[in-house]
Protein backbone atom coordinates (compact mmCIF):
# COMPACT_ATOMS: atom_id res chain seq x y z
CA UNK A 1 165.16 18.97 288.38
CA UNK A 2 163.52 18.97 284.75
CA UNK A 3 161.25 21.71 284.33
CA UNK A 4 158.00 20.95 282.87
CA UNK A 5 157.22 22.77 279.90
CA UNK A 6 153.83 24.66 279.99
CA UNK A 7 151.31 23.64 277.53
CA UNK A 8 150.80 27.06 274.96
CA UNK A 9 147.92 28.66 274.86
CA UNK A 10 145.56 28.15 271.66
CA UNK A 11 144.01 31.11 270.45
CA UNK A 12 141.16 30.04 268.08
CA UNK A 13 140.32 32.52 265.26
CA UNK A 14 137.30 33.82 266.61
CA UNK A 15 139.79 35.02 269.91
CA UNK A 16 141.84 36.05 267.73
CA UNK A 17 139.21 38.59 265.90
CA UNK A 18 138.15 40.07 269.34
CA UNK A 19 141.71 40.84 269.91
CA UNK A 20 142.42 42.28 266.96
CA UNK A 21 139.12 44.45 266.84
CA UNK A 22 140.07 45.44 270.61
CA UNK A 23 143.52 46.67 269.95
CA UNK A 24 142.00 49.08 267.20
CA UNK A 25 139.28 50.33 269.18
CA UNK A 26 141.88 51.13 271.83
CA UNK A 27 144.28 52.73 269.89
CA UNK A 28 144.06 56.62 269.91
CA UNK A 29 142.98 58.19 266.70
CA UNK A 30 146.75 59.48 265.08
CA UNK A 31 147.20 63.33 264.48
CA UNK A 32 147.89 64.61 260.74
CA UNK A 33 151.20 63.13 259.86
CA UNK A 34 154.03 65.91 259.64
CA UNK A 35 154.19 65.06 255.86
CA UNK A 36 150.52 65.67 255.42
CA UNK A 37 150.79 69.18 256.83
CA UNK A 38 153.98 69.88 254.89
CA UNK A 39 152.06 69.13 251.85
CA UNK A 40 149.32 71.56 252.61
CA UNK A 41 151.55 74.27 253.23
CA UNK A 42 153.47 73.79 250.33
CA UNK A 43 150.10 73.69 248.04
CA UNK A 44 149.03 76.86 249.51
CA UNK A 45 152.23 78.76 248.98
CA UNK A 46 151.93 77.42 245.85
CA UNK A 47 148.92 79.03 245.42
CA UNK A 48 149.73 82.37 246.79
CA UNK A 49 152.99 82.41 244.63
CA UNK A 50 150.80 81.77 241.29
CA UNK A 51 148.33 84.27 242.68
CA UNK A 52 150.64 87.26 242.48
CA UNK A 53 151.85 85.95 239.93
CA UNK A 54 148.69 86.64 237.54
CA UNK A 55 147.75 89.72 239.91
CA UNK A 56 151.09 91.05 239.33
CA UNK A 57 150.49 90.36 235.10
CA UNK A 58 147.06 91.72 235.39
CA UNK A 59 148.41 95.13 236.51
CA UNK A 60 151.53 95.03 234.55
CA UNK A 61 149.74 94.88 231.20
CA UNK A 62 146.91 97.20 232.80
CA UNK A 63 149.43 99.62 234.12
CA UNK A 64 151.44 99.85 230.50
CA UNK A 65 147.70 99.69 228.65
CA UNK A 66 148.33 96.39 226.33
CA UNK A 67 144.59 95.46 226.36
CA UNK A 68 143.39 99.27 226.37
CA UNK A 69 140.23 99.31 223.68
CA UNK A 70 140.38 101.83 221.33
CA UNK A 71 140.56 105.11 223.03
CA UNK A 72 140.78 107.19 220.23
CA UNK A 73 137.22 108.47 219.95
CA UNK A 74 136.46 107.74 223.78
CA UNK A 75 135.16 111.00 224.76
CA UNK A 76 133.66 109.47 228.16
CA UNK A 77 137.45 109.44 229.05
CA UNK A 78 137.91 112.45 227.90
CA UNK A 79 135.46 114.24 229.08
CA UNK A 80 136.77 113.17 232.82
CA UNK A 81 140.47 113.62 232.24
CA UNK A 82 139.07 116.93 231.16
CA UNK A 83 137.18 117.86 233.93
CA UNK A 84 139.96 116.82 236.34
CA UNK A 85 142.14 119.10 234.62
CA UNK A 86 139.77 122.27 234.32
CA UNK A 87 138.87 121.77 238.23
CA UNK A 88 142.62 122.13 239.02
CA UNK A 89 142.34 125.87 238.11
CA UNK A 90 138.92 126.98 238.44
CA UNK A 91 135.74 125.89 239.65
CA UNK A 92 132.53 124.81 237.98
CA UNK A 93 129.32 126.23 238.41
CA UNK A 94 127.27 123.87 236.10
CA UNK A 95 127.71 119.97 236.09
CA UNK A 96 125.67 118.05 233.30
CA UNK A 97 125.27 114.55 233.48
CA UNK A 98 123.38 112.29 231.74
CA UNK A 99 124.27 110.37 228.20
CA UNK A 100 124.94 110.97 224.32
CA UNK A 101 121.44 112.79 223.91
CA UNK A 102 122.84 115.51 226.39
CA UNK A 103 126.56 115.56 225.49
CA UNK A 104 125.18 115.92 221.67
CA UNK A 105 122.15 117.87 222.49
CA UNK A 106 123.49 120.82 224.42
CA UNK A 107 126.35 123.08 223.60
CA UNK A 108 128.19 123.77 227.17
CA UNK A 109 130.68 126.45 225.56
CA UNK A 110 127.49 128.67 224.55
CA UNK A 111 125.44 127.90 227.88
CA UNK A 112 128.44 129.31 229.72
CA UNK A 113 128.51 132.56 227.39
CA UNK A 114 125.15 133.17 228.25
CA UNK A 115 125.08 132.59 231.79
CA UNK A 116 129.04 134.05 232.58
CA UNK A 117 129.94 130.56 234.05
CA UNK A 118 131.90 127.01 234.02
CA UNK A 119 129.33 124.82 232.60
CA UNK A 120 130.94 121.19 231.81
CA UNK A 121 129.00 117.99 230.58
CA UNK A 122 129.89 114.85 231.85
CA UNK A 123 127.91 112.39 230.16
CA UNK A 124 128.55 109.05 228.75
CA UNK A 125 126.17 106.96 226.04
CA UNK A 126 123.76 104.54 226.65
CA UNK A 127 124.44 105.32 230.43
CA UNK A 128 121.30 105.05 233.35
CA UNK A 129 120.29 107.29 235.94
CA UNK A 130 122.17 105.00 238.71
CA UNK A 131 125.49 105.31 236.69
CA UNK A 132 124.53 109.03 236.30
CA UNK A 133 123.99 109.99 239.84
CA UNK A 134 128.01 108.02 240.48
CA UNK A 135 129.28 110.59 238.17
CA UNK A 136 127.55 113.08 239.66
CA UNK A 137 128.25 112.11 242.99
CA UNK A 138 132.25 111.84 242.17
CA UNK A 139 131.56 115.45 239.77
CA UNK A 140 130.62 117.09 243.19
CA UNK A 141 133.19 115.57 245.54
CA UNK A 142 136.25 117.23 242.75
CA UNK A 143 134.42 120.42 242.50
CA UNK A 144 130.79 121.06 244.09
CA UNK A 145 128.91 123.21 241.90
CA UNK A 146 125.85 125.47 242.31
CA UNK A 147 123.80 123.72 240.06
CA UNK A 148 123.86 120.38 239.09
CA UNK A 149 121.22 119.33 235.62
CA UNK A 150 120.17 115.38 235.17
CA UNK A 151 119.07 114.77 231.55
CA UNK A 152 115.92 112.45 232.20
CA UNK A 153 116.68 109.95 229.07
CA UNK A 154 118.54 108.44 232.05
CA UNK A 155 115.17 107.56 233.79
CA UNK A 156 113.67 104.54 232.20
CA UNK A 157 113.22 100.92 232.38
CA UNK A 158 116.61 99.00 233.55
CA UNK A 159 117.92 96.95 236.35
CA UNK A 160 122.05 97.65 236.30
CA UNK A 161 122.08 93.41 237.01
CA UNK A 162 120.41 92.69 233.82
CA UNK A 163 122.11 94.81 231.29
CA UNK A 164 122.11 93.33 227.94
CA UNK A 165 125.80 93.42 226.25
CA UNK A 166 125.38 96.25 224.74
CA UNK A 167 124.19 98.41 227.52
CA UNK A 168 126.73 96.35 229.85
CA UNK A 169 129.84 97.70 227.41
CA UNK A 170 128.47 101.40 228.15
CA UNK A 171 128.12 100.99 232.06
CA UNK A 172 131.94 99.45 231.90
CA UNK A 173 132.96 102.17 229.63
CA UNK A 174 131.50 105.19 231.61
CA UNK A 175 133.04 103.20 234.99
CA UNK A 176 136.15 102.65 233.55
CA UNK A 177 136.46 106.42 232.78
CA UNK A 178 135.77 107.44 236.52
CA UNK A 179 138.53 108.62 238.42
CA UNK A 180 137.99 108.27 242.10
CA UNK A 181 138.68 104.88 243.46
CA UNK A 182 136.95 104.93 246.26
CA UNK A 183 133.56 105.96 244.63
CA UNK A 184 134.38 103.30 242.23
CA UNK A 185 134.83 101.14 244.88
CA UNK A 186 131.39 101.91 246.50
CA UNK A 187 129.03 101.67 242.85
CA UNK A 188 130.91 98.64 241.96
CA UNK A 189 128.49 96.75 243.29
CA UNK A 190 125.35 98.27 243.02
CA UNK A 191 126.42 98.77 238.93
CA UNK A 192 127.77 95.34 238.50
CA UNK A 193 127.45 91.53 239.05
CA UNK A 194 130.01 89.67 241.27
CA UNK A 195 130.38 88.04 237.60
CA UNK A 196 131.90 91.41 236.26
CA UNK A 197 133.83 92.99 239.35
CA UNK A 198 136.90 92.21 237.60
CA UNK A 199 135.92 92.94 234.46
CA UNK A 200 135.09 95.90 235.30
CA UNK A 201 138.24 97.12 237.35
CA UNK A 202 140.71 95.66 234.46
CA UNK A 203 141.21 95.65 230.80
CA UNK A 204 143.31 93.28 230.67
CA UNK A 205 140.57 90.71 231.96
CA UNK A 206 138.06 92.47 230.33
CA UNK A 207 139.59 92.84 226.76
CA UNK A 208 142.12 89.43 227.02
CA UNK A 209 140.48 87.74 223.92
CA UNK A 210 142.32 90.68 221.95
CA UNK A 211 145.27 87.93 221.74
CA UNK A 212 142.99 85.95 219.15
CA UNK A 213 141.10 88.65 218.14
CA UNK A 214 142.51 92.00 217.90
CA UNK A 215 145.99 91.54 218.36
CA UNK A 216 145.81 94.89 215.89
CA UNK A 217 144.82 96.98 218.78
CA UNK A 218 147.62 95.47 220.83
CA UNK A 219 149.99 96.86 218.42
CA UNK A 220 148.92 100.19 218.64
CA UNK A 221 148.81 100.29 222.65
CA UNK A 222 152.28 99.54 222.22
CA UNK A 223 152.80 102.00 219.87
CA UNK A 224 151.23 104.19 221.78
CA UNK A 225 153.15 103.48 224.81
CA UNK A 226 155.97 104.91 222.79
CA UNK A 227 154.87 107.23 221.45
CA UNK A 228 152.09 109.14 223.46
CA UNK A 229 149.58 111.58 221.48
CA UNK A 230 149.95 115.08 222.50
CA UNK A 231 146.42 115.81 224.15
CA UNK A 232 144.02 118.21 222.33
CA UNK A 233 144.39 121.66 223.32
CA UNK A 234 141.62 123.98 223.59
CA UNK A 235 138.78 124.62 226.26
CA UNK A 236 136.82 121.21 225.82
CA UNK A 237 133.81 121.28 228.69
CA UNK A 238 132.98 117.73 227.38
CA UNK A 239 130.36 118.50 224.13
CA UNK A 240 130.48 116.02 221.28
CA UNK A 241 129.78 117.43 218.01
CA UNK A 242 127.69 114.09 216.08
CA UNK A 243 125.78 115.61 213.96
CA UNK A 244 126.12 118.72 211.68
CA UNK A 245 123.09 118.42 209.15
CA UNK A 246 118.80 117.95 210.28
CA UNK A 247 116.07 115.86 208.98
CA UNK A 248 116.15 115.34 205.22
CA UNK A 249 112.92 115.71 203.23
CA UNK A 250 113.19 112.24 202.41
CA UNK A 251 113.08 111.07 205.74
CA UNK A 252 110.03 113.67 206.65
CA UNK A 253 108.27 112.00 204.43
CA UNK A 254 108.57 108.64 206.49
CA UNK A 255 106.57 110.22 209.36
CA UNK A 256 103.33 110.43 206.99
CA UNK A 257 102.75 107.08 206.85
CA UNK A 258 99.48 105.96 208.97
CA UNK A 259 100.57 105.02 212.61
CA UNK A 260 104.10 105.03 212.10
CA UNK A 261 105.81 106.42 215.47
CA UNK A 262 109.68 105.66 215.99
CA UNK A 263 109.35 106.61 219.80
CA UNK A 264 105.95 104.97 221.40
CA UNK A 265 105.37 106.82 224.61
CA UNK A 266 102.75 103.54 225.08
CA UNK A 267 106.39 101.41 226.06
CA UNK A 268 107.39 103.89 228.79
CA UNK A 269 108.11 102.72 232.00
CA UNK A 270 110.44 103.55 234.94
CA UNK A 271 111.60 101.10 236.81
CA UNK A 272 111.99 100.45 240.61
CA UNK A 273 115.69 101.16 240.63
CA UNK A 274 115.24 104.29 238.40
CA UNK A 275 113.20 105.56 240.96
CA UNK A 276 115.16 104.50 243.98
CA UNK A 277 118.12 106.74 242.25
CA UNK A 278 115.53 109.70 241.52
CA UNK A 279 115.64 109.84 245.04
CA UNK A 280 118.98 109.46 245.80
CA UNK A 281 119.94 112.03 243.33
CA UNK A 282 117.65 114.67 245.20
CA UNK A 283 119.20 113.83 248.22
CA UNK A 284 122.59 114.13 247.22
CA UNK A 285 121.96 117.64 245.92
CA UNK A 286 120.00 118.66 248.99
CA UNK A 287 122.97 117.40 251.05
CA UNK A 288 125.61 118.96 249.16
CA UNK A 289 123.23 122.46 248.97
CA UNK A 290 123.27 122.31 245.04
CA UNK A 291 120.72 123.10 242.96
CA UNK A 292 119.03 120.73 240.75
CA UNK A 293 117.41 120.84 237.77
CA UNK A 294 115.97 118.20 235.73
CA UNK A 295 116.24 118.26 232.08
CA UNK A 296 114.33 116.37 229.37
CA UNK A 297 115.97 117.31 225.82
CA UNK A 298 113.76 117.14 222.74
CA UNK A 299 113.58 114.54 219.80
CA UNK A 300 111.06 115.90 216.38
CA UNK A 301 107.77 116.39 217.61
CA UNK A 302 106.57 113.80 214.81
CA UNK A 303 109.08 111.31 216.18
CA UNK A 304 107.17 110.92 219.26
CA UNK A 305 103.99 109.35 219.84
CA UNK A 306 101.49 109.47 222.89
CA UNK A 307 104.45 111.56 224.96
CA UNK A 308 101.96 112.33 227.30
CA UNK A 309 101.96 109.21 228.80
CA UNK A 310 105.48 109.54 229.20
CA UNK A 311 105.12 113.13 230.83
CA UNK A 312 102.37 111.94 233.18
CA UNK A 313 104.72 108.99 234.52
CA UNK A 314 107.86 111.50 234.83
CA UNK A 315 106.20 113.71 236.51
CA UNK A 316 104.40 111.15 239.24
CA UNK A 317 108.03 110.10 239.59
CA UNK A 318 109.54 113.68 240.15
CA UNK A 319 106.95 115.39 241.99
CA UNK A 320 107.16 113.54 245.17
CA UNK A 321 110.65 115.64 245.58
CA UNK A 322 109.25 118.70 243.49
CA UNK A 323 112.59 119.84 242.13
CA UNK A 324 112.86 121.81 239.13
CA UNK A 325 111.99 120.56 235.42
CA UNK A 326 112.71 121.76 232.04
CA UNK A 327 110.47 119.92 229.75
CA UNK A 328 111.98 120.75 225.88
CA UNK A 329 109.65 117.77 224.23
CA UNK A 330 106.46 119.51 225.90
CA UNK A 331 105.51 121.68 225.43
CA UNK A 332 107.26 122.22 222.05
CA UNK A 333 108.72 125.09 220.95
CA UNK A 334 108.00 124.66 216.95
CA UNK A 335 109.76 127.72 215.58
CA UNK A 336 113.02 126.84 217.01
CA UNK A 337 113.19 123.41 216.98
CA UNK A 338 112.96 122.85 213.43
CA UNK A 339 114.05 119.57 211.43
CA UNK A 340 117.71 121.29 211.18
CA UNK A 341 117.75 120.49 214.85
CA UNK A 342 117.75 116.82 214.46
CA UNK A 343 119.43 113.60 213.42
CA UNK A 344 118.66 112.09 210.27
CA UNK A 345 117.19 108.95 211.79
CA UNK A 346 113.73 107.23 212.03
CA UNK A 347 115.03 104.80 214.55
CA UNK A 348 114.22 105.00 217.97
CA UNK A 349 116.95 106.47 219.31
CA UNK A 350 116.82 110.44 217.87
CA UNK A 351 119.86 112.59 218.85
CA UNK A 352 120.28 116.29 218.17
CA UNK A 353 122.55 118.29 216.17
CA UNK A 354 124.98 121.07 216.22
CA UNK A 355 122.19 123.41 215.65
CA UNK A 356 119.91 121.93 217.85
CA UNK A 357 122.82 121.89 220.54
CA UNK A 358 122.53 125.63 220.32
CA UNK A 359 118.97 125.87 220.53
CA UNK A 360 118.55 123.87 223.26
CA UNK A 361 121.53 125.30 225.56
CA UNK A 362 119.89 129.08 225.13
CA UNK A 363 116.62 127.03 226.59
CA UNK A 364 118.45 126.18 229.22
CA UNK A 365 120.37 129.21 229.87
CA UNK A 366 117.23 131.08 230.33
CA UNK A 367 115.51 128.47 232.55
CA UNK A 368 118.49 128.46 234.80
CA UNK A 369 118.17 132.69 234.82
CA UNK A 370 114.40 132.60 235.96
CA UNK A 371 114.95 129.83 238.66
CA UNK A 372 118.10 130.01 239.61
CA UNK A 373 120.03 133.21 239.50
CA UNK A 374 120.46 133.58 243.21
CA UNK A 375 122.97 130.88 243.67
CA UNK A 376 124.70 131.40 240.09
CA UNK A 377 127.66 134.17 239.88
CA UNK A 378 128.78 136.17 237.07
CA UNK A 379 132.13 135.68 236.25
CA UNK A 380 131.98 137.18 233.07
CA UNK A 381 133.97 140.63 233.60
CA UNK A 382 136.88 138.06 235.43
CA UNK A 383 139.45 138.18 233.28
CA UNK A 384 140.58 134.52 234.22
CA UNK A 385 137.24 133.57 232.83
CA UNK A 386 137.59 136.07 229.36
CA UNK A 387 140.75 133.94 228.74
CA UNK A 388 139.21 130.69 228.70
CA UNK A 389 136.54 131.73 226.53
CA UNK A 390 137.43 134.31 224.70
CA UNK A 391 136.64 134.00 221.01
CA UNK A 392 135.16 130.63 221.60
CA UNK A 393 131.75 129.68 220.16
CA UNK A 394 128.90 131.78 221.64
CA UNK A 395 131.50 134.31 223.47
CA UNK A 396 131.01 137.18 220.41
CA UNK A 397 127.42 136.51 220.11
CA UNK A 398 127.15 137.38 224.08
CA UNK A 399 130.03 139.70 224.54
CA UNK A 400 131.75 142.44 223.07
CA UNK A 401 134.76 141.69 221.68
CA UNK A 402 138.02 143.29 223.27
CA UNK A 403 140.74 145.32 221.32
CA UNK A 404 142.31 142.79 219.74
CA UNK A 405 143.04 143.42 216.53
CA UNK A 406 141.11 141.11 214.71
CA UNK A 407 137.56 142.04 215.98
CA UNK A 408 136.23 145.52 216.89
CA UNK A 409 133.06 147.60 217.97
CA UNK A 410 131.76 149.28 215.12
CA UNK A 411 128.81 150.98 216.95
CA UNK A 412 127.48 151.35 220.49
CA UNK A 413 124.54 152.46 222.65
CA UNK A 414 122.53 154.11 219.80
CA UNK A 415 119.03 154.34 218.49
CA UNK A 416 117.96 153.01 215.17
CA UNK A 417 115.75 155.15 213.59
CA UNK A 418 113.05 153.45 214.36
CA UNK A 419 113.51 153.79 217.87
CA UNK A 420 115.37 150.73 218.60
CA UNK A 421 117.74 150.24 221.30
CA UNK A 422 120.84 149.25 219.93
CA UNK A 423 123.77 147.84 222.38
CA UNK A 424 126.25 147.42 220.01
CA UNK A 425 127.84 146.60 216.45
CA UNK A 426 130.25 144.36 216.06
CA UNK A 427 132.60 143.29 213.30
CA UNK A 428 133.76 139.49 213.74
CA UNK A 429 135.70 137.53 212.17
CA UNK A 430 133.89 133.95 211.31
CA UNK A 431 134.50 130.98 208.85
CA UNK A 432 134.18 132.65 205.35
CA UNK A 433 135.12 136.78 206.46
CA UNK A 434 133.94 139.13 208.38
CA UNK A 435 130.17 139.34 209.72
CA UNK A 436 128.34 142.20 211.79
CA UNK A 437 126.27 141.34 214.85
CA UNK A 438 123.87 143.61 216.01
CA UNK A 439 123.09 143.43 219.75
CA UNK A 440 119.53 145.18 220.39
CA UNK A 441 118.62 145.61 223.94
CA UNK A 442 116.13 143.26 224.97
CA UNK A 443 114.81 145.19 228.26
CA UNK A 444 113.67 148.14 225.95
CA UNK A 445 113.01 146.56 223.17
CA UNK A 446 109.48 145.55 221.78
CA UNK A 447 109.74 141.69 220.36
CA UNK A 448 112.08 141.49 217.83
CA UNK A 449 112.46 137.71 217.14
CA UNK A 450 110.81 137.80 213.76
CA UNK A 451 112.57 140.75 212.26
CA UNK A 452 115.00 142.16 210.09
CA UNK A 453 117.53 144.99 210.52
CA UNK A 454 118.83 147.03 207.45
CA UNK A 455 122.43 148.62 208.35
CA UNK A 456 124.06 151.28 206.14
CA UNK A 457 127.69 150.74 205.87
CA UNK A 458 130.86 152.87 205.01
CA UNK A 459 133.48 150.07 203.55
CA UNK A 460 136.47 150.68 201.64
CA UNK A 461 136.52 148.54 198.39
CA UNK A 462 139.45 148.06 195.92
CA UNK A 463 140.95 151.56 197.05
CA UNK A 464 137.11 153.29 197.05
CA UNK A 465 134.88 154.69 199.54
CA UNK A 466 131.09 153.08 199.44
CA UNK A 467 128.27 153.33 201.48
CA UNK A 468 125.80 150.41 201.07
CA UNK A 469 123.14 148.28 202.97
CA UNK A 470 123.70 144.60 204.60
CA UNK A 471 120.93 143.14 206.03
CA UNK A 472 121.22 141.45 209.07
CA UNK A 473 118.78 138.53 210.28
CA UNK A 474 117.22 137.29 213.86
CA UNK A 475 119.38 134.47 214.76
CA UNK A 476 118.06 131.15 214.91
CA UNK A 477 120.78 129.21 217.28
CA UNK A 478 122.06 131.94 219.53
CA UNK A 479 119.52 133.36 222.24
CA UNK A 480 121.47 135.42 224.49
CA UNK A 481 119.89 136.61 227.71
CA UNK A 482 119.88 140.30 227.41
CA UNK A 483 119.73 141.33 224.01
CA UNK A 484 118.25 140.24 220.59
CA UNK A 485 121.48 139.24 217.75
CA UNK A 486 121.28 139.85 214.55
CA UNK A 487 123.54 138.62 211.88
CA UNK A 488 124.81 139.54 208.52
CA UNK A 489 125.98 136.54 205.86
CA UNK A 490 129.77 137.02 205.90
CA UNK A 491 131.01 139.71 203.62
CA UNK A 492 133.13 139.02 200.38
CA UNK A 493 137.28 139.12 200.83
CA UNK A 494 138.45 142.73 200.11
CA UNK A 495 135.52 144.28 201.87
CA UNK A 496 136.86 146.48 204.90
CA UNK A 497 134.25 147.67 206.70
CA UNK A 498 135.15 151.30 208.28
CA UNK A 499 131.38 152.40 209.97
CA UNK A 500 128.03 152.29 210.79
CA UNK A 501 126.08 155.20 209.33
CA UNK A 502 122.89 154.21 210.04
CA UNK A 503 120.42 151.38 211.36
CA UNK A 504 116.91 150.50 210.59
CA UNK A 505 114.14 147.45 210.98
CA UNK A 506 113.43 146.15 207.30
CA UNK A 507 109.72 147.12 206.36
């Protein structure tokens, strides 16, 4: 039987387009395709490969110090490789922090003659009080010590977000210096912008441009990476000698002309974050049970203008904790901070010199006696202590020397014959020969800061006996705490001095 063959079906384009559209709505969405996620994995393994990569460069060249800046006057650095060091041994009873006007402005070596203690400055230039109270905070957690001084330069106008360059290179300089990684960790973000977290932690991100310009430096970190300096020897407690010479006359005669003030107390201002870390400063002294004193170091009295403006705002500011305050620019102490205690500068900016350093750490010294003598301990009959500071600057002017040699007591516990108390005599050997110090007893003394002692010497002279007079004037740097020093001008070379016949005030 033939079979009929069915008539096919016409599908008319417009069917057609239903179909098609129905199929596709039908059909389940398709998962990633196994090449798709292949590709993703790869690009992220990729990425992690390239990311330890530069990590792994980054602390290569920052572990062998190829983009190191120049470290060679870095005494921030110093100062805390330093104090790491001197902790390891002994403790510290005075930490100073603060920036260059207190690490040129106060001599620690003669503050810890007078007071029989570890005194060490940690300060770094152009640093804040916020960056100040971090090095504190890391100075206490190495080695707490009794007493813990804040020079108030710190305490001005700044935000640590909105450093100018400048200021920014001295916040990354005093961090970089820092030791303690997890304190580091903590103030990296309250010192720095999420813009400068690396920057901060690395030189080699921070200082890469030395490949186009400085690839000098490079050299010498290489060099030096050979070749390693042997480090300084010597007590260092982190002082900065700047300046050696005061105010000329030329530049005295700058402050005589009508209005002219370098430092404009009228421009003061502290700011909101200066305060916040006023407070946290007091706290973290209070919570460690040290002592703490604030300290405002002195610029030349004509240098600054309207400073009571600037006194009345400091002390609004510090008086809501009511912690103790050594104010050196007022009131002024115009006998012994002369012009030789000052930078020869009319800028803004007025450090203090060698001289001044002296000046200013006696100040101190004796502040720290009337306040704060209960928590401070003697350690100067220790003889660990005599042999880190023995013959160091300050420790003849406030001790007697020991038999060694080279110095020697001449004289001592004797009345001049005027009645003075005298402690003792000593001969000392200085730059340019021998010099006598006369130590008069301050306790039984009347004031003798203005005067003049005559002493009659025996001396052997070319093979002869003599007996002659050497004057011997107040000192104008060293203060010590219990007894007025006198000094004679060094004596010429083939004077030997044998004894003291007799002592006297100049009429």
């Amino acid at each position: 039987m033939a079979t009929k063959n069915k008539p096919k079906k016409t599908i008319t384009p417009q069917k057609a387009a239903v179909v098609t559209r129905k199929k596709v709505i039908d059909q389940p969405k398709a998962a990633p395709s196994m090449a798709h996620k292949k590709t993703l994995k790869q690009f992220l393994f990729r990425a992690g490969i390239f990311l330890i990569i530069i990590l792994g460069a980054v602390f290569y060249t920052d572990s062998k110090g190829y983009f190191n800046p120049d470290y060679s006057n870095d005494h921030t650095r110093r100062k805390w490789n330093a104090y790491y060091d001197f902790t390891k041994k002994q403790d510290v009873d005075v930490v100073l922090v603060g920036n260059s006007h207190l690490y040129t402005g106060l001599s620690p070596e003669n503050l810890s003659n007078a007071l029989g203690a570890n005194c060490f400055i940690l300060a770094s230039p152009g640093t804040t009080l916020t960056d100040s109270y971090f090095a504190l905070k890391e100075a206490i957690r190495v080695s707490k010590p009794k007493i813990a001084v804040v020079e108030t330069f710190t305490i001005n106008d700044y935000h640590s977000h909105e450093l100018k360059l400048g200021a920014l290179a001295d916040q990354l300089k005093s961090f970089s210096a820092r030791k303690d990684v997890s304190e580091k960790i903590f103030s990296t973000p309250v010192l720095f912008t999420s813009g400068n977290y690396l920057s901060a932690w690395s030189n080699s991100i921070r200082n890469h441009s030395f490949i186009f310009t400085d690839r000098e430096q490079i050299d010498k970190n290489i060099e030096l990476m050979k070749n390693k300096p042997e480090e300084q020897k010597g007590l260092y407690l982190g002082r900065f000698i700047r300046f050696t010479s005061g105010l000329e006359d030329s530049t005295l005669l700058k402050y005589n002309k009508p209005g002219f003030a370098a430092y404009d107390g009228k421009k003061y201002q502290i700011s909101d974050e200066a305060k916040e870390y006023i407070g946290k400063t007091v706290e973290l002294c209070r919570e460690n049970h040290v002592k703490l004193v604030f300290l405002t170091l002195p610029m030349y009295y004509r240098h600054v203008k309207d400073y009571q403006l600037v006194k009345s705002k400091l002390s609004t500011e510090l008086a809501r904790y009511n912690p103790l305050w050594l104010d050196l620019q007022s009131p002024y102490d115009y006998k012994a901070f002369t012009p030789d205690c000052f930078e020869n500068t009319v800028k803004e900016n007025q450090h203090m010199t060698y001289h001044g350093s002296l000046v200013a750490a006696y100040k101190l010294a004796h502040f720290i006696k009337e306040t704060c003598s209960d928590v401070l301990r003697d350690r100067s009959n220790e003889i660990s202590w005599k042999q880190l500071f023995y013959a160091n600057d300050g420790y003849f002017e406030n001790h007697s020397p020991e038999n060694d040699g080279v110095n020697r007591i001449l004289l001592k516990k004797s009345k001049s014959q005027d009645g003075i108390s005298i402690n003792e005599i000593d001969l000392i050997q200085q730059q340019g020969g021998y010099s006598l110090l006369v130590k008069a007893d301050k306790q039984n003394n009347p004031n003798l800061y203005s005067k003049t002692v005559q002493v009659l010497v025996e001396a052997n002279v070319g093979g002869k006996q003599i007996i002659a007079p050497v004057e011997a004037e107040i000192s104008k740097g060293y203060d010590p705490l219990n007894h007025y020093l006198f000094s004679s001008p060094p004596f010429a070379q083939g004077i030997n001095v044998l004894a003291i016949k007799s002592v006297s005030l100049k009429k």
